[in-house]
Protein backbone atom coordinates (compact mmCIF):
# COMPACT_ATOMS: atom_id res chain seq x y z
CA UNK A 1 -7.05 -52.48 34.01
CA UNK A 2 -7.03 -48.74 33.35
CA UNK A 3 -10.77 -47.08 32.78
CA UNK A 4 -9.34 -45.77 29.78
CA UNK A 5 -8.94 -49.80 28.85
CA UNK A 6 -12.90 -50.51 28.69
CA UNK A 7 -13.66 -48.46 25.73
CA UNK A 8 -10.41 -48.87 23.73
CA UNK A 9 -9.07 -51.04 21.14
CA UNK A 10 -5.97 -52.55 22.41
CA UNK A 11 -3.54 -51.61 19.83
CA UNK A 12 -0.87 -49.89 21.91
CA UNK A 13 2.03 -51.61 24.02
CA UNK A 14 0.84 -49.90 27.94
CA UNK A 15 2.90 -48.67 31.22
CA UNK A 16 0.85 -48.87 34.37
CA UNK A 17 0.96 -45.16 34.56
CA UNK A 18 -1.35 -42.01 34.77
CA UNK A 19 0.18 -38.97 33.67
CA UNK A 20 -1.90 -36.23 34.74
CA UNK A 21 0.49 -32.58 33.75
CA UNK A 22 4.18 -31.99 32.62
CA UNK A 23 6.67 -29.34 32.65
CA UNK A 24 9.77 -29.10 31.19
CA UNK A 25 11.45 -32.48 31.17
CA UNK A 26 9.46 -34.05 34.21
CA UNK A 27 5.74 -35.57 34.25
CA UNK A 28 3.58 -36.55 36.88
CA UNK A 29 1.09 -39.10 37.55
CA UNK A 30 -2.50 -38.73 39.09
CA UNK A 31 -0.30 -39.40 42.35
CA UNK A 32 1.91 -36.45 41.76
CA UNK A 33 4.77 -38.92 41.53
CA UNK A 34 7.61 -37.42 39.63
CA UNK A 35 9.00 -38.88 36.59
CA UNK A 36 11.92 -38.04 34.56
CA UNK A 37 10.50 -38.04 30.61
CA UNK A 38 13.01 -39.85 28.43
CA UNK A 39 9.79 -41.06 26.36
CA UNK A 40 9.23 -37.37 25.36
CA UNK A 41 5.33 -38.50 24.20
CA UNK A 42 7.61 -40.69 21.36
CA UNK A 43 10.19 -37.27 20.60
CA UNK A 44 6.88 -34.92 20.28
CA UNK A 45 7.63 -33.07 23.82
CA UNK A 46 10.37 -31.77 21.97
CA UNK A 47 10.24 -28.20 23.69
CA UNK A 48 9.81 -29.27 26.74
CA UNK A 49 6.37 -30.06 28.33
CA UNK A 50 3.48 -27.37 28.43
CA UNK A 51 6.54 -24.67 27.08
CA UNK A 52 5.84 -21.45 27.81
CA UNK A 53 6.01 -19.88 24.93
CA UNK A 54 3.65 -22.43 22.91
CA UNK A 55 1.16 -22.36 26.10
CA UNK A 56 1.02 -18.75 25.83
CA UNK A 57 0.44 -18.98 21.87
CA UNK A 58 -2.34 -21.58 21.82
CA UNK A 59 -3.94 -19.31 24.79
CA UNK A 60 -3.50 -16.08 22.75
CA UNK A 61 -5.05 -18.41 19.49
CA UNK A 62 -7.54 -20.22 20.59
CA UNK A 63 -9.53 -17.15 21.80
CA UNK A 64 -8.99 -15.90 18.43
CA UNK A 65 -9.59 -17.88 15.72
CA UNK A 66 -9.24 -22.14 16.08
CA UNK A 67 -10.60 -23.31 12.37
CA UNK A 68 -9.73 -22.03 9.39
CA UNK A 69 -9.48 -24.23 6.00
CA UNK A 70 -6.98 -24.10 3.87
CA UNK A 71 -9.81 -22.78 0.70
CA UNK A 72 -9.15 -19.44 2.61
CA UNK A 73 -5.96 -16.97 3.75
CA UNK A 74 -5.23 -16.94 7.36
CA UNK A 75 -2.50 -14.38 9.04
CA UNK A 76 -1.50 -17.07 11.76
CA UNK A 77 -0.74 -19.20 9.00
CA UNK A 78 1.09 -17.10 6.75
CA UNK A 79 3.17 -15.77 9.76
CA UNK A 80 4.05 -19.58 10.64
CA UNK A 81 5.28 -20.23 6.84
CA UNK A 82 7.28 -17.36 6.83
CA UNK A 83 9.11 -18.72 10.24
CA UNK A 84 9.34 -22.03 8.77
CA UNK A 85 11.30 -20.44 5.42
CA UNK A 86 13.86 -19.53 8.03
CA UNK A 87 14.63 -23.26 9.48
CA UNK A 88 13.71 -24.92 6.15
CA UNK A 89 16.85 -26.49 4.06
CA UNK A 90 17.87 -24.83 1.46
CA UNK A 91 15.66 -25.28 -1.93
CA UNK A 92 13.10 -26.62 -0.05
CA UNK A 93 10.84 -23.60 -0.87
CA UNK A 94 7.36 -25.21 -0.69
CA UNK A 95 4.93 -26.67 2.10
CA UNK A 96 2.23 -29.26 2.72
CA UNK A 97 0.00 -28.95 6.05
CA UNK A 98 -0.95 -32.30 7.26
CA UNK A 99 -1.67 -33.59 11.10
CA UNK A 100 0.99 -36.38 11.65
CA UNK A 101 4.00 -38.10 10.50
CA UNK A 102 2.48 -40.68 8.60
CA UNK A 103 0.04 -38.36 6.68
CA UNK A 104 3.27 -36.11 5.68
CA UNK A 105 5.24 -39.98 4.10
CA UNK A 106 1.49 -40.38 2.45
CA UNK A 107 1.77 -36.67 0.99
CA UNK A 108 5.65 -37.12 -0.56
CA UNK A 109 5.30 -40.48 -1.98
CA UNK A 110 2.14 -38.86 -3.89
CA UNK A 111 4.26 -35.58 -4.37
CA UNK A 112 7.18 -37.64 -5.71
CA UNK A 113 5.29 -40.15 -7.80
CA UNK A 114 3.39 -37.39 -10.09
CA UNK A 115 6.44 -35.94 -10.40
CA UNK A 116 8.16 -38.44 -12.05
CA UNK A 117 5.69 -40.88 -13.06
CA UNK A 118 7.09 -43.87 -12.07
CA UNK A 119 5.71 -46.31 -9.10
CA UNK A 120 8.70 -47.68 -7.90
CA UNK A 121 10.26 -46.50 -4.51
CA UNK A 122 13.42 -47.99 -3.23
CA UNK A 123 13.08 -47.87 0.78
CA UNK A 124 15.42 -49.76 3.90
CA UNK A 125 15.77 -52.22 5.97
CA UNK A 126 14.98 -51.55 9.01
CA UNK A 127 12.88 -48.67 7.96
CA UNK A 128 9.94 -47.02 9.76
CA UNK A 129 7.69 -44.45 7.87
CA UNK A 130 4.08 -44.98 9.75
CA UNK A 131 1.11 -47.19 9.42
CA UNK A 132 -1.04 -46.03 6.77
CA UNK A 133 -1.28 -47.77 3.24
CA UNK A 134 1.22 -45.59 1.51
CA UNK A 135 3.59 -45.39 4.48
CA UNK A 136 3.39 -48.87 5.72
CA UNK A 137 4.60 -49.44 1.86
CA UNK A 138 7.93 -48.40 2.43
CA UNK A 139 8.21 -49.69 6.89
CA UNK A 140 10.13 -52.46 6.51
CA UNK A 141 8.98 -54.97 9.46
CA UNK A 142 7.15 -57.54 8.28
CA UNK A 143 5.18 -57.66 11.53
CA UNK A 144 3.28 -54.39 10.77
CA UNK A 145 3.03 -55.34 7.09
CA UNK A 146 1.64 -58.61 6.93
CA UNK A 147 -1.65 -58.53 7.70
CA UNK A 148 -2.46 -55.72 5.24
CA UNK A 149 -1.25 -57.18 2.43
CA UNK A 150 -1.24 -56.53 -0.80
CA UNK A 151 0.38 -53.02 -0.36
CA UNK A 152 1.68 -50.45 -2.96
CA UNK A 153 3.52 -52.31 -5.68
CA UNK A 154 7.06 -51.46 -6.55
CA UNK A 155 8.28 -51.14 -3.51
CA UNK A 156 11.84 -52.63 -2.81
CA UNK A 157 13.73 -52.60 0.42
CA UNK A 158 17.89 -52.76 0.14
CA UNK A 159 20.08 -52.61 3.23
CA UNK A 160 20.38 -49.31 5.03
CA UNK A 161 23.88 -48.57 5.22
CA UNK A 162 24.98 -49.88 1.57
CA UNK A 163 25.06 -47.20 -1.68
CA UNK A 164 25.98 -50.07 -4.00
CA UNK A 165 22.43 -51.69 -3.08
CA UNK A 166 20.59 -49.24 -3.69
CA UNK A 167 22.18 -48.69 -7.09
CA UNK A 168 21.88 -52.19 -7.98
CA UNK A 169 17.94 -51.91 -7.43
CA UNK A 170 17.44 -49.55 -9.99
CA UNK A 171 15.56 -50.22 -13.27
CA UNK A 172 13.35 -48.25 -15.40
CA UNK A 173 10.29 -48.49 -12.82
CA UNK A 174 12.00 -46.64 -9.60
CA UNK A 175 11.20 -42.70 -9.50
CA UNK A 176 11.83 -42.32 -5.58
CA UNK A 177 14.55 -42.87 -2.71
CA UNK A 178 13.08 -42.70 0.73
CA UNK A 179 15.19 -43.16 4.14
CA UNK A 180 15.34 -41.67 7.88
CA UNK A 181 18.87 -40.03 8.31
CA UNK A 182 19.08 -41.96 11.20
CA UNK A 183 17.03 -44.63 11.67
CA UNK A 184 14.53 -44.23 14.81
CA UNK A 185 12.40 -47.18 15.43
CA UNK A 186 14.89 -49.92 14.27
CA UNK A 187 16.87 -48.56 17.27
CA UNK A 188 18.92 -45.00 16.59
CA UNK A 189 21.02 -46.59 13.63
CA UNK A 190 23.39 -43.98 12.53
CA UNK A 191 24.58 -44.78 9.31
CA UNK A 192 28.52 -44.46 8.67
CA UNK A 193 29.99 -41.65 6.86
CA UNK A 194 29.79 -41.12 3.30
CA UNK A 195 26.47 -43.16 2.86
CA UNK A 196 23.64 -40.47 3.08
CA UNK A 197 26.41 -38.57 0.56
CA UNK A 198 26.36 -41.47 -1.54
CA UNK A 199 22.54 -41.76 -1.62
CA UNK A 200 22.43 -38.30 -2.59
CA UNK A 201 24.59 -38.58 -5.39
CA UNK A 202 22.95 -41.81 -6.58
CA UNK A 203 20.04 -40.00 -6.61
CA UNK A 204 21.46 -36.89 -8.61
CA UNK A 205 22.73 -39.45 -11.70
CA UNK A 206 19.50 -41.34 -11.81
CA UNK A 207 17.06 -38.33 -11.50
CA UNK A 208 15.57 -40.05 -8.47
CA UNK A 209 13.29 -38.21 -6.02
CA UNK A 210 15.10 -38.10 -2.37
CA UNK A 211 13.13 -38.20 0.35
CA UNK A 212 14.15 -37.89 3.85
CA UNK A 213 12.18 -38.73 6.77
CA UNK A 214 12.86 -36.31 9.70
CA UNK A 215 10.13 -37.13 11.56
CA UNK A 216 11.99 -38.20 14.30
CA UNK A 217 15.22 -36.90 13.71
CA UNK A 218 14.78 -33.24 12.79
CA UNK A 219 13.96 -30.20 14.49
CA UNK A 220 17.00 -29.98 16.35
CA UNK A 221 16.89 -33.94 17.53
CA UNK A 222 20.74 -34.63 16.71
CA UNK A 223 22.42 -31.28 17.61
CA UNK A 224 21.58 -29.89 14.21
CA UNK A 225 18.11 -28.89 13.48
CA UNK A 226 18.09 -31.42 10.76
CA UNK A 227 19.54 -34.66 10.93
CA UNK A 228 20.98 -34.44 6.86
CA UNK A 229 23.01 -31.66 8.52
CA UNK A 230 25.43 -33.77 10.17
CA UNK A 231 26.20 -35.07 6.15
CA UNK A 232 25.94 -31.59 4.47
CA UNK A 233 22.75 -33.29 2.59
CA UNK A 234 19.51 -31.58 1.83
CA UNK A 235 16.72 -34.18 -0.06
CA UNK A 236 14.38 -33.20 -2.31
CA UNK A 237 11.50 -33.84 0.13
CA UNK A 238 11.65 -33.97 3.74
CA UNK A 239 8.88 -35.22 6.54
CA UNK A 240 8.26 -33.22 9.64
CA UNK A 241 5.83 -33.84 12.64
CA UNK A 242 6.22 -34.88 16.02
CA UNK A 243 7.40 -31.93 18.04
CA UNK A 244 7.16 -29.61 14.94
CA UNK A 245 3.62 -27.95 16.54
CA UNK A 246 4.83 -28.54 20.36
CA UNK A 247 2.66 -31.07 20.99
CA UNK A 248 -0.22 -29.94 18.53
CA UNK A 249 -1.14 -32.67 15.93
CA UNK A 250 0.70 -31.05 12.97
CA UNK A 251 3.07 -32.79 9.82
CA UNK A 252 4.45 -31.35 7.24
CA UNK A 253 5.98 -32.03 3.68
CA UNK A 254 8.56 -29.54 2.70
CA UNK A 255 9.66 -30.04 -1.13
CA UNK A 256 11.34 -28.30 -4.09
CA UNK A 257 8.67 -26.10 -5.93
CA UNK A 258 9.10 -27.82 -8.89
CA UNK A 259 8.13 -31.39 -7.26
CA UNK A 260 4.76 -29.99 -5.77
CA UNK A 261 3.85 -27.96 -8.12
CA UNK A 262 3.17 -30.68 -10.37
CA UNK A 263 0.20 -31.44 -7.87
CA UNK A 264 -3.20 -30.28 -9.63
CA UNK A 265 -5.87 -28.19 -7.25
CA UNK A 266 -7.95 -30.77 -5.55
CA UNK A 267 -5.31 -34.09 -5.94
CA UNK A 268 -4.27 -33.93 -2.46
CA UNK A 269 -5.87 -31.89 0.68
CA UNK A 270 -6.61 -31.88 3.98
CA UNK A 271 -9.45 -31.19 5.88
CA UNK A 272 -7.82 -29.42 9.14
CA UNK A 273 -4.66 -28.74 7.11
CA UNK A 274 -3.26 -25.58 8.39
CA UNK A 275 -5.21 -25.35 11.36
CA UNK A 276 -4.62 -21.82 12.97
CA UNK A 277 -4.20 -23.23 16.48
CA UNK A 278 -1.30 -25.66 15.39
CA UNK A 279 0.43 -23.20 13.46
CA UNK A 280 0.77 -20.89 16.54
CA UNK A 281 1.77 -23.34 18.21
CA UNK A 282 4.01 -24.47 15.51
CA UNK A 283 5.68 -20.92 15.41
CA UNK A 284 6.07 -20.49 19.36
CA UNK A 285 8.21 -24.36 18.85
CA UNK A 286 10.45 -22.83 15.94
CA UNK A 287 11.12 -19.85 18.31
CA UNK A 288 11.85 -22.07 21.42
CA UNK A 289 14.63 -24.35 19.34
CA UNK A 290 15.95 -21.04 17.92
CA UNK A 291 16.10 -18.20 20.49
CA UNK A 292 16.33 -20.39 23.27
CA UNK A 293 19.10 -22.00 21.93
CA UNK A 294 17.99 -25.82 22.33
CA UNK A 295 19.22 -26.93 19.14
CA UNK A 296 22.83 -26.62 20.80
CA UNK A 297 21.24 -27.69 23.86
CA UNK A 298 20.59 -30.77 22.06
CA UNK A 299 23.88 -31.03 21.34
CA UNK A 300 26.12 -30.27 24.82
CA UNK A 301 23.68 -31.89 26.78
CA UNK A 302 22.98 -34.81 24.26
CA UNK A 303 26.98 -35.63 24.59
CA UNK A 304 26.80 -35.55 28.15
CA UNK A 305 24.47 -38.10 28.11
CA UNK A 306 26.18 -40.34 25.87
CA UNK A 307 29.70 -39.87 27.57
CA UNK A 308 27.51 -41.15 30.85
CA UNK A 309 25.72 -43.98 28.95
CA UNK A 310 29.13 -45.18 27.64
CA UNK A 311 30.61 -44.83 31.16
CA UNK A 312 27.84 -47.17 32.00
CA UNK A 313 28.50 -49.67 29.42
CA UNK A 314 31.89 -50.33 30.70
CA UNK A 315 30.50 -50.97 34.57
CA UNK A 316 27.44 -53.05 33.20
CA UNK A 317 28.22 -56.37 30.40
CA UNK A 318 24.32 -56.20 30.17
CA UNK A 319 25.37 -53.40 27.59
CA UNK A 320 25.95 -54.45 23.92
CA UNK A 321 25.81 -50.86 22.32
CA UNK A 322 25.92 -47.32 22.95
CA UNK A 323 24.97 -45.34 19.97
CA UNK A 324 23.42 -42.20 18.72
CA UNK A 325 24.01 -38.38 17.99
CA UNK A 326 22.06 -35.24 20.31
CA UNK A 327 18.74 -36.11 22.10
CA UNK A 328 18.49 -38.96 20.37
CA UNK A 329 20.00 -42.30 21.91
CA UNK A 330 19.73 -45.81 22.35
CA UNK A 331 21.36 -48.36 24.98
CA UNK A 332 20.98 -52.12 22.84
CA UNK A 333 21.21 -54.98 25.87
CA UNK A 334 21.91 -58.31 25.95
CA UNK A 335 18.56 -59.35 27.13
CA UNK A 336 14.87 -57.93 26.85
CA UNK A 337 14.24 -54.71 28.09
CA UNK A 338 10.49 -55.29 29.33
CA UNK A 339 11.52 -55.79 32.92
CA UNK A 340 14.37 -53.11 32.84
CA UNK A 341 11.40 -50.51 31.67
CA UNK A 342 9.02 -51.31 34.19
CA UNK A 343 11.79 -51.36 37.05
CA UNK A 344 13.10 -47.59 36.18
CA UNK A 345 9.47 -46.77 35.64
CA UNK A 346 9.11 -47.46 39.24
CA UNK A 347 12.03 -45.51 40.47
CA UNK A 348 10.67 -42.46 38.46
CA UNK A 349 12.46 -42.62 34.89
CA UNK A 350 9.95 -43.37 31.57
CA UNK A 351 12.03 -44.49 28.53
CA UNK A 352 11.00 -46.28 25.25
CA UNK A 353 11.69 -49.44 23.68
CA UNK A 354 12.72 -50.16 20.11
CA UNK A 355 12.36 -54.10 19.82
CA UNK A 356 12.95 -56.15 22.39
CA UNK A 357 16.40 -55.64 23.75
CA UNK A 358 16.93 -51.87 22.58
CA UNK A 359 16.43 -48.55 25.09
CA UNK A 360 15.41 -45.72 23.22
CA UNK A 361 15.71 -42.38 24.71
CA UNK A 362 13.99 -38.95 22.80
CA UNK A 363 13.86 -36.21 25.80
CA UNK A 364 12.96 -32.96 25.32
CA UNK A 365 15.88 -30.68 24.54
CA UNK A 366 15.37 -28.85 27.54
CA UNK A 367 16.41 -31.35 29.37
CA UNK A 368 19.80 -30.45 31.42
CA UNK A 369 23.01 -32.10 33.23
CA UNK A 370 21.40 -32.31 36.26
CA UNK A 371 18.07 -34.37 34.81
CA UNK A 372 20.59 -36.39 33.11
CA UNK A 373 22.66 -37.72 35.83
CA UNK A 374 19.35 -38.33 38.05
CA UNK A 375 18.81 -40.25 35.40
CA UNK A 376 22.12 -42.03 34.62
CA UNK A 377 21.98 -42.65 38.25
CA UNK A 378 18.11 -44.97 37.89
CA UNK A 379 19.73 -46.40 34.53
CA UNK A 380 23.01 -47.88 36.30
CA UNK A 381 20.37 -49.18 39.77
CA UNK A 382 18.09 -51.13 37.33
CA UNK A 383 20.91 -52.28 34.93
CA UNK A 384 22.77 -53.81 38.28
CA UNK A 385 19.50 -55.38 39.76
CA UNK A 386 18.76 -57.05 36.56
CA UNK A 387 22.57 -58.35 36.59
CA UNK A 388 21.87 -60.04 40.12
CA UNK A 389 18.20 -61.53 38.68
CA UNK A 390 20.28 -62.75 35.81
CA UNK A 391 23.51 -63.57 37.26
CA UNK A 392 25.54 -62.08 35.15
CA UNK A 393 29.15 -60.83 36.43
């Protein structure tokens, strides 16, 4: 048992590691063992570990000014908006500060539900929005859900990758559409083309809110700095956090002016909402993915790693699936992945899990050729020594 074990609730799934700094792609332990980051703190480290340019903003910031609530005007702030006008899509022209993922789903289900008036939301299977009332709502899995129940009403889950379905579900209660591009958590599902289109247009006909959850998949993630890029589709709300502050607690909730403008002062705030320090930090992140060019990054180097994960499935039968688009990737086995984890963990690699058989990899977009075949190369050892335990030829 960790120290850290004796004074917390055990909620979270551990690895018997202590990671003590980071840089760039690679973390190390209290040991100073190396490790190869394919975890990416769950896609937040999506800069890069301790990046220089946020480091060097947060140091500059915090020296300056680190609260400031959003009842009063702050040039940090203002100067972060303005950068995130530039990245935003297009007729998404207003912003909610929040600190996390699951606070910006809370914030657009409020957003979208004033704005139309109606309680019902049509969400997916398979879906993952957060933990929280609202957003464990529309997350799918009955194993978060069912201890918490009764949950928002209304809410009514069709199959991910099927238009029809979601057409069918509509009566005179449903106001909102909510999905992830690409689904994260269920295990990278991309859906096929014409579907997010479809959704879209649904949408459009029924005067349905569309919100897109690019928590996981945005800021560059895919190849494209938003995920509803690779469909030519831009929602009516959209969910940002993770990486969005470089590692700072930040979310945010962009929407169409007329969606949050229906909000009346006081209905929804947050206390640390805007915080200077995250915003500088948030601003140093947009100009990392922009001028350092790790959007496209995301994209040479994410194919790379694909080509080389495919390349493995046809050496290993372990492999069911290779699948994914950019930075963000998962290997689906034909077993559990506990013990393939914890092996590459020990040879220096950290990756996630989605479920029990699925490998889920979110690096940071710095991440280059070289990191990737050093890690290609602990991927194929572990996959072939869990072959032998198994006995599978």
């Amino acid at each position: 048992m960790n120290g850290e074990d004796q004074y917390l609730a055990r909620i979270y799934q551990r690895f018997p590691v202590n990671i003590a700094r980071g840089k760039g792609a690679i973390v190390w332990d209290t040991s100073d063992r190396e490790y190869i980051d394919c975890m990416g703190g769950y896609g937040v480290a999506i800069v890069g570990h301790c990046n220089d340019r946020v480091v060097r903003a947060i140091r500059t910031q915090v020296e300056k000014l680190i609260v400031c609530h959003m009842s009063l005007y702050n040039d940090t702030r203002l100067r972060f908006l303005q950068k995130l006008a530039t990245i935003a899509p297009p007729g998404l022209d207003k912003t909610f500060f929040s600190n996390s993922g699951a606070e910006a789903v809370e914030a657009a289900l409020k957003f979208s539900r004033k704005f139309t008036g109606k309680k019902g939301v049509i969400a997916m299977n398979g879906a993952y929005h957060g933990k929280t009332f609202g957003a464990l709502s529309v997350t799918h899995n009955e194993k978060y859900r069912k201890s918490f129940q009764p949950l928002l009403e209304g809410v009514k889950f069709v199959p991910y990758a099927d238009p029809n379905k979601v057409e069918d579900a509509i009566d005179e209660t449903i106001g909102t559409v909510i999905l992830e591009p690409i689904q994260g958590e269920t295990g990278i599902i991309v859906p096929p083309d014409g579907v997010i289109q479809s959704i879209r247009e649904i949408c459009n006909r029924h005067k349905l809110v569309l919100i897109f959850d690019e928590i996981q998949s945005g800021l560059g993630r895919t190849g494209k700095m938003w995920a509803g890029q690779n469909w030519n589709t831009v929602p009516d709300i959209m969910c940002l956090a993770k990486g969005i502050a470089g590692g700072v607690p930040m979310g945010l909730t962009f929407a169409k002016a007329e969606i949050i403008e229906c909000m009346k002062t006081g209905e929804h705030s947050s206390t640390f909402s805007g915080n200077p320090l995250a915003c500088a930090a948030g601003y140093a992140t947009i100009e990392a993915l922009t001028e350092d060019k790790l959007v496209e990054n995301a994209d040479k180097t994410g194919r790379y790693f694909k080509e080389s994960l495919l390349m493995l499935q046809e050496k290993h039968r372990i492999i069911r699936e290779v699948r994914g688009l950019g930075m963000m990737l998962a290997v689906e086995l034909r077993f559990e992945v506990r013990d393939v984890l914890l092996d590459a963990l020990k040879k220096g690699l950290l990756m996630l899990y989605s479920g029990r058989n699925i490998i889920r990899l979110l690096p940071p977009l710095v991440m280059d050729e070289k990191i990737v075949s050093s890690a290609i190369q602990i991927i194929d050892l572990v996959l072939t020594e869990e072959e032998k335990r198994r006995h599978v030829h």
